[in-house]
C-alpha atoms as a PDB file:
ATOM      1  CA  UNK A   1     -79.276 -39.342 166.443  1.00  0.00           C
ATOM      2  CA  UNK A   2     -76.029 -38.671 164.553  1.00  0.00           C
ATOM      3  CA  UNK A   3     -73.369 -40.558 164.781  1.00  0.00           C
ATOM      4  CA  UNK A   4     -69.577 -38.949 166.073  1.00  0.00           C
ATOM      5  CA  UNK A   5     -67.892 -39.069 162.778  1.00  0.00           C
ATOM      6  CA  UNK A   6     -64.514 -41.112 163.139  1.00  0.00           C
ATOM      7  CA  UNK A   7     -60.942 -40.754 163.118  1.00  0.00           C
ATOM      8  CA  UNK A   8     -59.114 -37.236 163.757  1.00  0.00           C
ATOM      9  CA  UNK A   9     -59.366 -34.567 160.900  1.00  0.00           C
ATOM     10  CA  UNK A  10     -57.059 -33.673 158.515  1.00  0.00           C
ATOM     11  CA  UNK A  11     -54.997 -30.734 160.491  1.00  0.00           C
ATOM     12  CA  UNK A  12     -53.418 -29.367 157.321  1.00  0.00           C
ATOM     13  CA  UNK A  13     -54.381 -28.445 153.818  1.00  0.00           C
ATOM     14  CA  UNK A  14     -53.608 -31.285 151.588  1.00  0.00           C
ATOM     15  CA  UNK A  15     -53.781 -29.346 148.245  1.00  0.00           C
ATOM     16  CA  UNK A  16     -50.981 -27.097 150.228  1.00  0.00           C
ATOM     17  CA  UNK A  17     -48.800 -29.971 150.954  1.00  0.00           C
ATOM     18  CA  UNK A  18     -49.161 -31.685 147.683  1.00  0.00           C
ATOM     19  CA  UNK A  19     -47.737 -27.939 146.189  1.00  0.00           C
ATOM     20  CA  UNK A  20     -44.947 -28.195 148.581  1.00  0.00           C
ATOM     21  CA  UNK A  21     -44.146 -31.616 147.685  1.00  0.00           C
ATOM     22  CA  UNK A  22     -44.091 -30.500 144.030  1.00  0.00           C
ATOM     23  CA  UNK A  23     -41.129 -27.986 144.677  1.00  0.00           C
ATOM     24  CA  UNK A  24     -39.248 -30.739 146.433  1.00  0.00           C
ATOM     25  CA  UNK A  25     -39.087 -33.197 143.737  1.00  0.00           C
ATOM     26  CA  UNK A  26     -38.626 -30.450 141.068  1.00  0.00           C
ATOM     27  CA  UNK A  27     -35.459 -29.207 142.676  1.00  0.00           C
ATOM     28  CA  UNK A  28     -34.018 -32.465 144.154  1.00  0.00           C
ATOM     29  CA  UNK A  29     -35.639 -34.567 141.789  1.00  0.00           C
ATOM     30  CA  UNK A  30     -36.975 -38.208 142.784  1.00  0.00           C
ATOM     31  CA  UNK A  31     -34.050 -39.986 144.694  1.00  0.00           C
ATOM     32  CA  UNK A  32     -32.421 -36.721 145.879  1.00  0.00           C
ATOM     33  CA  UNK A  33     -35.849 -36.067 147.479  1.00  0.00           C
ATOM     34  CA  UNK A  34     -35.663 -37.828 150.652  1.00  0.00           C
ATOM     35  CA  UNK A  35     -39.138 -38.459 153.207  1.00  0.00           C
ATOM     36  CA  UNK A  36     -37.335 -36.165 155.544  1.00  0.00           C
ATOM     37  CA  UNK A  37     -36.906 -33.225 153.116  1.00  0.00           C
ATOM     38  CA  UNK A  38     -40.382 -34.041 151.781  1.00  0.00           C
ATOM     39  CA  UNK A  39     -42.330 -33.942 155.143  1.00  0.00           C
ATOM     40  CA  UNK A  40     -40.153 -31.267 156.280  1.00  0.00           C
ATOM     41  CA  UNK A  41     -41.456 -29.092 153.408  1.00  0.00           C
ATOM     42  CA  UNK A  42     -45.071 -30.132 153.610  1.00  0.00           C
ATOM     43  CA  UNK A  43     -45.204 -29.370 157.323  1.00  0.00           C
ATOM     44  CA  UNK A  44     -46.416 -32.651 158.370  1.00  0.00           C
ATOM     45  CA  UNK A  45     -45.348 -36.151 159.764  1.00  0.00           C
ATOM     46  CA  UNK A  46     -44.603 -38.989 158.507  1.00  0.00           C
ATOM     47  CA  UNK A  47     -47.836 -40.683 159.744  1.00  0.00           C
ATOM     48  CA  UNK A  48     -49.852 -37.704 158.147  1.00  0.00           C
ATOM     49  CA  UNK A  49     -48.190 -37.977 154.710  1.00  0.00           C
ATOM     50  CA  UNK A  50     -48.968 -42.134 154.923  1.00  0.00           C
ATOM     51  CA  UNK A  51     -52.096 -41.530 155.149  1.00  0.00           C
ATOM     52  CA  UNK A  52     -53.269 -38.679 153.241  1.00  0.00           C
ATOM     53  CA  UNK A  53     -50.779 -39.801 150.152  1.00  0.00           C
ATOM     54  CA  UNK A  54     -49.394 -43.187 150.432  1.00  0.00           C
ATOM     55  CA  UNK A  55     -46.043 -43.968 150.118  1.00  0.00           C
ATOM     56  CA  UNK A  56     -43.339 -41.508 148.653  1.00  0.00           C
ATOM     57  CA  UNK A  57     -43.845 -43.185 144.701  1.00  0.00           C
ATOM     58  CA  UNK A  58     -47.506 -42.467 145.700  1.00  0.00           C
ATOM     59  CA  UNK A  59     -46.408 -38.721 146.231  1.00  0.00           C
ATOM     60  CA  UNK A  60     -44.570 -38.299 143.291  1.00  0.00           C
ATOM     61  CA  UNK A  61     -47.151 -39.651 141.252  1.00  0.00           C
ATOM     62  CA  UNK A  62     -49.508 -37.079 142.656  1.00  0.00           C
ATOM     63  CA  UNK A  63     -47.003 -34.550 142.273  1.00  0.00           C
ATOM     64  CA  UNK A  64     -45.845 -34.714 138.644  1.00  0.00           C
ATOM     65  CA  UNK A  65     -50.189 -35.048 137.969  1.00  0.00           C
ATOM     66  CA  UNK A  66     -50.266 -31.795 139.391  1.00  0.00           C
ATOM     67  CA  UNK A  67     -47.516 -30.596 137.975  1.00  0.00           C
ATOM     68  CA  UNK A  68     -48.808 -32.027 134.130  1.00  0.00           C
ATOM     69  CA  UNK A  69     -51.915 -29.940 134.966  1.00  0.00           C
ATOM     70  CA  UNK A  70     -50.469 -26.464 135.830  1.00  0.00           C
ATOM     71  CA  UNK A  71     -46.732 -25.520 134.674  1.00  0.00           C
ATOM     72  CA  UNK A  72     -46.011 -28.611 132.748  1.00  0.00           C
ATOM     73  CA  UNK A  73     -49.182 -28.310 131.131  1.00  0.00           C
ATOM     74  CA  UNK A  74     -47.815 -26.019 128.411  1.00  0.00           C
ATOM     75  CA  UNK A  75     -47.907 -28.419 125.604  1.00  0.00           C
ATOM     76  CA  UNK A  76     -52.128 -29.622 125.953  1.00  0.00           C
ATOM     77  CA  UNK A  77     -52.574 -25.662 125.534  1.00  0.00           C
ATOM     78  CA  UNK A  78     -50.017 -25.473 122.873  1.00  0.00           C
ATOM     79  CA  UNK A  79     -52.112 -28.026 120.750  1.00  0.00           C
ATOM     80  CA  UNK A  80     -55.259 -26.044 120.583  1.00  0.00           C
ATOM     81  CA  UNK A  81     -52.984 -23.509 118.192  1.00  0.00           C
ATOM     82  CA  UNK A  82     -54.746 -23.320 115.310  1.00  0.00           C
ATOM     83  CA  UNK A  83     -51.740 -24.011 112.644  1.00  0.00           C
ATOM     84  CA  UNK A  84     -48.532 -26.231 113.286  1.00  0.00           C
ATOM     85  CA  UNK A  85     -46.065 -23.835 113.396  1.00  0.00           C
ATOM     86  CA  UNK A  86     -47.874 -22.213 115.971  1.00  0.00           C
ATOM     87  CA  UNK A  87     -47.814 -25.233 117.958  1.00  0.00           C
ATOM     88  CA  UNK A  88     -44.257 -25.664 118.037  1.00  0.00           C
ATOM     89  CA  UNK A  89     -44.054 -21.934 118.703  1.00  0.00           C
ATOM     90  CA  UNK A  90     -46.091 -22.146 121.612  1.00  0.00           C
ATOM     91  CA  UNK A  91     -44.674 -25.406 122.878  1.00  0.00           C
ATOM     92  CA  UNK A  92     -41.124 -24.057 123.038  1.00  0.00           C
ATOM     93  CA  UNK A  93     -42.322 -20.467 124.408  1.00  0.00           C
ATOM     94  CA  UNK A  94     -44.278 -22.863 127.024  1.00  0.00           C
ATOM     95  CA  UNK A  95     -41.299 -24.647 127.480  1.00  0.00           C
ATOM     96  CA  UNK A  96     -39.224 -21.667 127.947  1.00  0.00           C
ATOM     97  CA  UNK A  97     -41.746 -20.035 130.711  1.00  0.00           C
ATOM     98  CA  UNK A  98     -42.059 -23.243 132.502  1.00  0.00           C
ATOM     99  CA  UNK A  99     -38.316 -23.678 133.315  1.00  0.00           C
ATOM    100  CA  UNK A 100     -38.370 -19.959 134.319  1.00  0.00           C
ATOM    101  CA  UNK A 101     -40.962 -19.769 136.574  1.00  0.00           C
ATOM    102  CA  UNK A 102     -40.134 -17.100 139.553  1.00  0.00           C
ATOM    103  CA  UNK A 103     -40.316 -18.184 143.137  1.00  0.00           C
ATOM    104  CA  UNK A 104     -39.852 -22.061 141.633  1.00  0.00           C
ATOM    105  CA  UNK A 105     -36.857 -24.585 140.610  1.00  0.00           C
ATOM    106  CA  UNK A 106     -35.904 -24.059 137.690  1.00  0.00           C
ATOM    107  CA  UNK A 107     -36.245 -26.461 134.793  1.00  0.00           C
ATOM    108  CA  UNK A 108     -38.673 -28.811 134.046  1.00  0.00           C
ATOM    109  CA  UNK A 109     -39.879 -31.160 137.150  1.00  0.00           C
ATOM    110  CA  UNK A 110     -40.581 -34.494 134.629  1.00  0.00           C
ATOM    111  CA  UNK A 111     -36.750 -34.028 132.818  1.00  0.00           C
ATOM    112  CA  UNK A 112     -34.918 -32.914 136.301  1.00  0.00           C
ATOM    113  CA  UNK A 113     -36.320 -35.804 137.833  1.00  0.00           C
ATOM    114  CA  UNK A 114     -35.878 -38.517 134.778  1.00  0.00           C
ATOM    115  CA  UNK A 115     -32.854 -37.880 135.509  1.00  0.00           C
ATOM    116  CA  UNK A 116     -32.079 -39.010 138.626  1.00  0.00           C
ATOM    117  CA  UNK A 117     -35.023 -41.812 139.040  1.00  0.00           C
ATOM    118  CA  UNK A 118     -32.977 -45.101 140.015  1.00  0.00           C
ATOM    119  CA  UNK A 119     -34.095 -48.840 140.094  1.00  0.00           C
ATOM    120  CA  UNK A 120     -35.685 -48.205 143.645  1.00  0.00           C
ATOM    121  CA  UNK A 121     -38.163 -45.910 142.474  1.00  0.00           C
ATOM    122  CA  UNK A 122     -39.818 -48.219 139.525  1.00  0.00           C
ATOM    123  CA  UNK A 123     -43.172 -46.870 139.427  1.00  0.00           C
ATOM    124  CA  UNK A 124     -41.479 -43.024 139.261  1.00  0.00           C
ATOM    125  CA  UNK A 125     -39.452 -43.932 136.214  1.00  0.00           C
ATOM    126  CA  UNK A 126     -42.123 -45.537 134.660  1.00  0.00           C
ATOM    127  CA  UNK A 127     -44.541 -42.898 135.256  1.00  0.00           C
ATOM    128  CA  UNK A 128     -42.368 -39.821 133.731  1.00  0.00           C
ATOM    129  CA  UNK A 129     -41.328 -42.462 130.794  1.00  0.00           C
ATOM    130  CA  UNK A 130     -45.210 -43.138 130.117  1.00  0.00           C
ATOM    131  CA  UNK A 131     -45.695 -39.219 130.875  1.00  0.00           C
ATOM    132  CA  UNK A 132     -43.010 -38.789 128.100  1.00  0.00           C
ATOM    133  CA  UNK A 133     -43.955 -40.763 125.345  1.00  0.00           C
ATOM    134  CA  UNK A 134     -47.797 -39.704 125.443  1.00  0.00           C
ATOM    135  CA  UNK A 135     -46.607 -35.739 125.309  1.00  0.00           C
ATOM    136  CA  UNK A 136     -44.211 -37.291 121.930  1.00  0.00           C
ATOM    137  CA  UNK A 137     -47.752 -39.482 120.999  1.00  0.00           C
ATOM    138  CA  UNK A 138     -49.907 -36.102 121.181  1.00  0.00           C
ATOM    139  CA  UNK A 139     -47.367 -33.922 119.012  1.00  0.00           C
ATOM    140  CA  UNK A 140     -46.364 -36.194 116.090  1.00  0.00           C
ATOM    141  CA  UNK A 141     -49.963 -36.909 115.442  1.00  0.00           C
ATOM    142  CA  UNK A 142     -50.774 -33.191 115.435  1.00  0.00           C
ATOM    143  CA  UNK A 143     -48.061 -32.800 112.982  1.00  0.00           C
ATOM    144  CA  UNK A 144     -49.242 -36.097 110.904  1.00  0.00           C
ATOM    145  CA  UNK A 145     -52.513 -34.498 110.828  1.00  0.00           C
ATOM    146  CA  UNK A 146     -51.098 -31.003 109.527  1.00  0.00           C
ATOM    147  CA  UNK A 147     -49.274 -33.078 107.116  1.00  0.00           C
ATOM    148  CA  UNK A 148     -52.787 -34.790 105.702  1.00  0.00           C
ATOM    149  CA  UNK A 149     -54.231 -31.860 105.675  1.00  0.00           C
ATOM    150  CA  UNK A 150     -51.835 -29.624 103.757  1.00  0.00           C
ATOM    151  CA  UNK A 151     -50.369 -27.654 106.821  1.00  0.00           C
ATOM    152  CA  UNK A 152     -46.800 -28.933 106.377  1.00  0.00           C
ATOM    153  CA  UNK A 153     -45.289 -29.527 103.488  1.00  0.00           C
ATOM    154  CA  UNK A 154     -45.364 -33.021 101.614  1.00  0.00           C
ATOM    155  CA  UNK A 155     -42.128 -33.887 102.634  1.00  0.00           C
ATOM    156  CA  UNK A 156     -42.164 -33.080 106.261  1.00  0.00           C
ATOM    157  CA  UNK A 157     -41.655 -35.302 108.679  1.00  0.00           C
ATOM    158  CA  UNK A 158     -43.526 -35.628 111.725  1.00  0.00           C
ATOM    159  CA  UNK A 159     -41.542 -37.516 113.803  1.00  0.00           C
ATOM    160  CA  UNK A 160     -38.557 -35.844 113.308  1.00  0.00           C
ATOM    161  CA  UNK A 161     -40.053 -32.817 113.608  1.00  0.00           C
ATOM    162  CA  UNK A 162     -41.300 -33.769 116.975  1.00  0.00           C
ATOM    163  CA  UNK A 163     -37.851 -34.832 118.197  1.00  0.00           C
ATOM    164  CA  UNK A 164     -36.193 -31.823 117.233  1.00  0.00           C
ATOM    165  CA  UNK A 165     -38.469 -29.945 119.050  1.00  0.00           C
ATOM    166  CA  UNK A 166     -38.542 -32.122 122.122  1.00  0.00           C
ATOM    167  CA  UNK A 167     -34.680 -32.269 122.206  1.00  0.00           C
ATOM    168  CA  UNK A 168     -34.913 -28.176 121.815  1.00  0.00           C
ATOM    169  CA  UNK A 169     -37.335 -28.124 125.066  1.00  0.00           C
ATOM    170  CA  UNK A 170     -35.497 -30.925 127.379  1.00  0.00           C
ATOM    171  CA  UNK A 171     -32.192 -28.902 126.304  1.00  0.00           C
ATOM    172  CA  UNK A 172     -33.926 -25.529 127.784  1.00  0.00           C
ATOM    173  CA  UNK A 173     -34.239 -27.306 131.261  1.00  0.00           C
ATOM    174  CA  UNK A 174     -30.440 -28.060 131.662  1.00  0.00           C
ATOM    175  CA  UNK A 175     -29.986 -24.034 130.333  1.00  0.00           C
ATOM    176  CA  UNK A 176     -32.003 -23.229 132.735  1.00  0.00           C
ATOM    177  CA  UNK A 177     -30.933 -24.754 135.285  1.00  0.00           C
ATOM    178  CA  UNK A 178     -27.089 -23.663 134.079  1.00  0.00           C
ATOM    179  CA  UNK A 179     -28.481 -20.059 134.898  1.00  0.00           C
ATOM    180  CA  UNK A 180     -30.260 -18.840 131.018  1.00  0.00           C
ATOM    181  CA  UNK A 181     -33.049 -16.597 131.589  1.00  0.00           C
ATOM    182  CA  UNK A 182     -36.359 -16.291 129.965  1.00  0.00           C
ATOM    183  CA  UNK A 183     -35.511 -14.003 127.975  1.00  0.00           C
ATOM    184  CA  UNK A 184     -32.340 -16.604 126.627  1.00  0.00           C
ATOM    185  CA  UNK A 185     -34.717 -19.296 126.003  1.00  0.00           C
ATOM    186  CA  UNK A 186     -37.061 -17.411 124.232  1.00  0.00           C
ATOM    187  CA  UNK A 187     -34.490 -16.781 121.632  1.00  0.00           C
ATOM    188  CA  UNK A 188     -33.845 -19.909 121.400  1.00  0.00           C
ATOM    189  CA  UNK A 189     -37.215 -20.907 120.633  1.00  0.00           C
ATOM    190  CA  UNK A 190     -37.157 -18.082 118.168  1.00  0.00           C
ATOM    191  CA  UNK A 191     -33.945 -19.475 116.604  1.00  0.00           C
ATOM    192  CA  UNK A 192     -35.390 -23.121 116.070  1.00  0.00           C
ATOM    193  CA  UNK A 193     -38.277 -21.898 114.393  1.00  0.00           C
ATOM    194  CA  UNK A 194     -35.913 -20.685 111.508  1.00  0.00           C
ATOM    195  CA  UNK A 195     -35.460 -24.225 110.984  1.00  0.00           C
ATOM    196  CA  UNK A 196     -39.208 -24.906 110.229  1.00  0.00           C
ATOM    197  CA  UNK A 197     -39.853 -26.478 107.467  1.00  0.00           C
ATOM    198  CA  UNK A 198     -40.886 -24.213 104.263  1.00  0.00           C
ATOM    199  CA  UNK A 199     -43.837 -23.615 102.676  1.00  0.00           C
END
């Protein structure tokens, strides 16, 4: 004989609530995100959100892992490029789309959000900081490996080439979020590419 299996279910999708948490914290960002906006959006209660996510660092740390895996995800797919320059092309085009995206906020979730993370939401902060520095971690060793292997010139620099282009893609957020278009940021991407380095 089968036992009744316990506690009430889940009355709403949590994959669908986790989504609309996402847009909350990219457009408000962490602190401007409050639980009431948050629960609000996800169409549950407090309770609910307790228990299916934890508290709200909890949330966001589920959100901005779902967020790494679809839009912000541009950059793992720009490192399967098969030369360097086409993985800063496709990073910055990535970066461009991303802070585009129709029917979304605009910008990038991780940067809108860095910049508004106080001391009250530690674990946040630290989360986007760690989320930062591996992204930084993953490019300059591409670009030491292009380097070793003949891909960039001799005198490259990896690490500065990895800053410039980082600084190029947290710069497209605030455009885009001061109204540039696609289409804008796509030039720009075009226009830092000039600066790659020859041969």
């Amino acid at each position: 004989m089968s036992s009744a299996p316990r506690g009430r279910p889940r009355g709403f999708d949590a994959d669908e609530a986790l989504e609309r948490a996402i847009v909350v914290f990219w457009e408000r960002g962490y602190d401007g995100a409050s639980l009431t906006d948050l629960t609000e959006a996800m169409g549950i209660a407090r309770k609910s959100m307790y228990a299916a996510f934890g508290n709200k660092e909890d949330l966001f740390l589920r959100a901005v892992a779902r967020y790494a895996e679809g839009p912000g995800g541009y950059l793992a797919r720009a490192l399967e490029a098969p030369d360097a320059r086409e993985v800063a092309r496709r990073f910055l085009v990535g970066a461009a789309h991303a802070a585009t995206r129709p029917g979304h906020p605009t910008g990038c979730l991780g940067v809108r959000s860095a910049l508004s993370v106080t001391g009250a939401g530690e674990a946040a902060r630290d989360t986007l900081a760690q989320w930062r520095s591996q992204g930084q971690e993953s490019l300059e060793r591409c670009f030491r490996e292009a380097l070793a292997a003949g891909d960039l010139p001799s005198d490259a620099q990896p690490d500065l080439i990895t800053r410039y282009l980082l600084t190029v893609a947290n710069g497209m957020t605030v455009q885009a979020m001061s109204g540039a278009t696609r289409e804008d940021l796509v030039r720009v991407a075009d226009a830092a590419l000039r600066h790659w380095p020859p041969g």
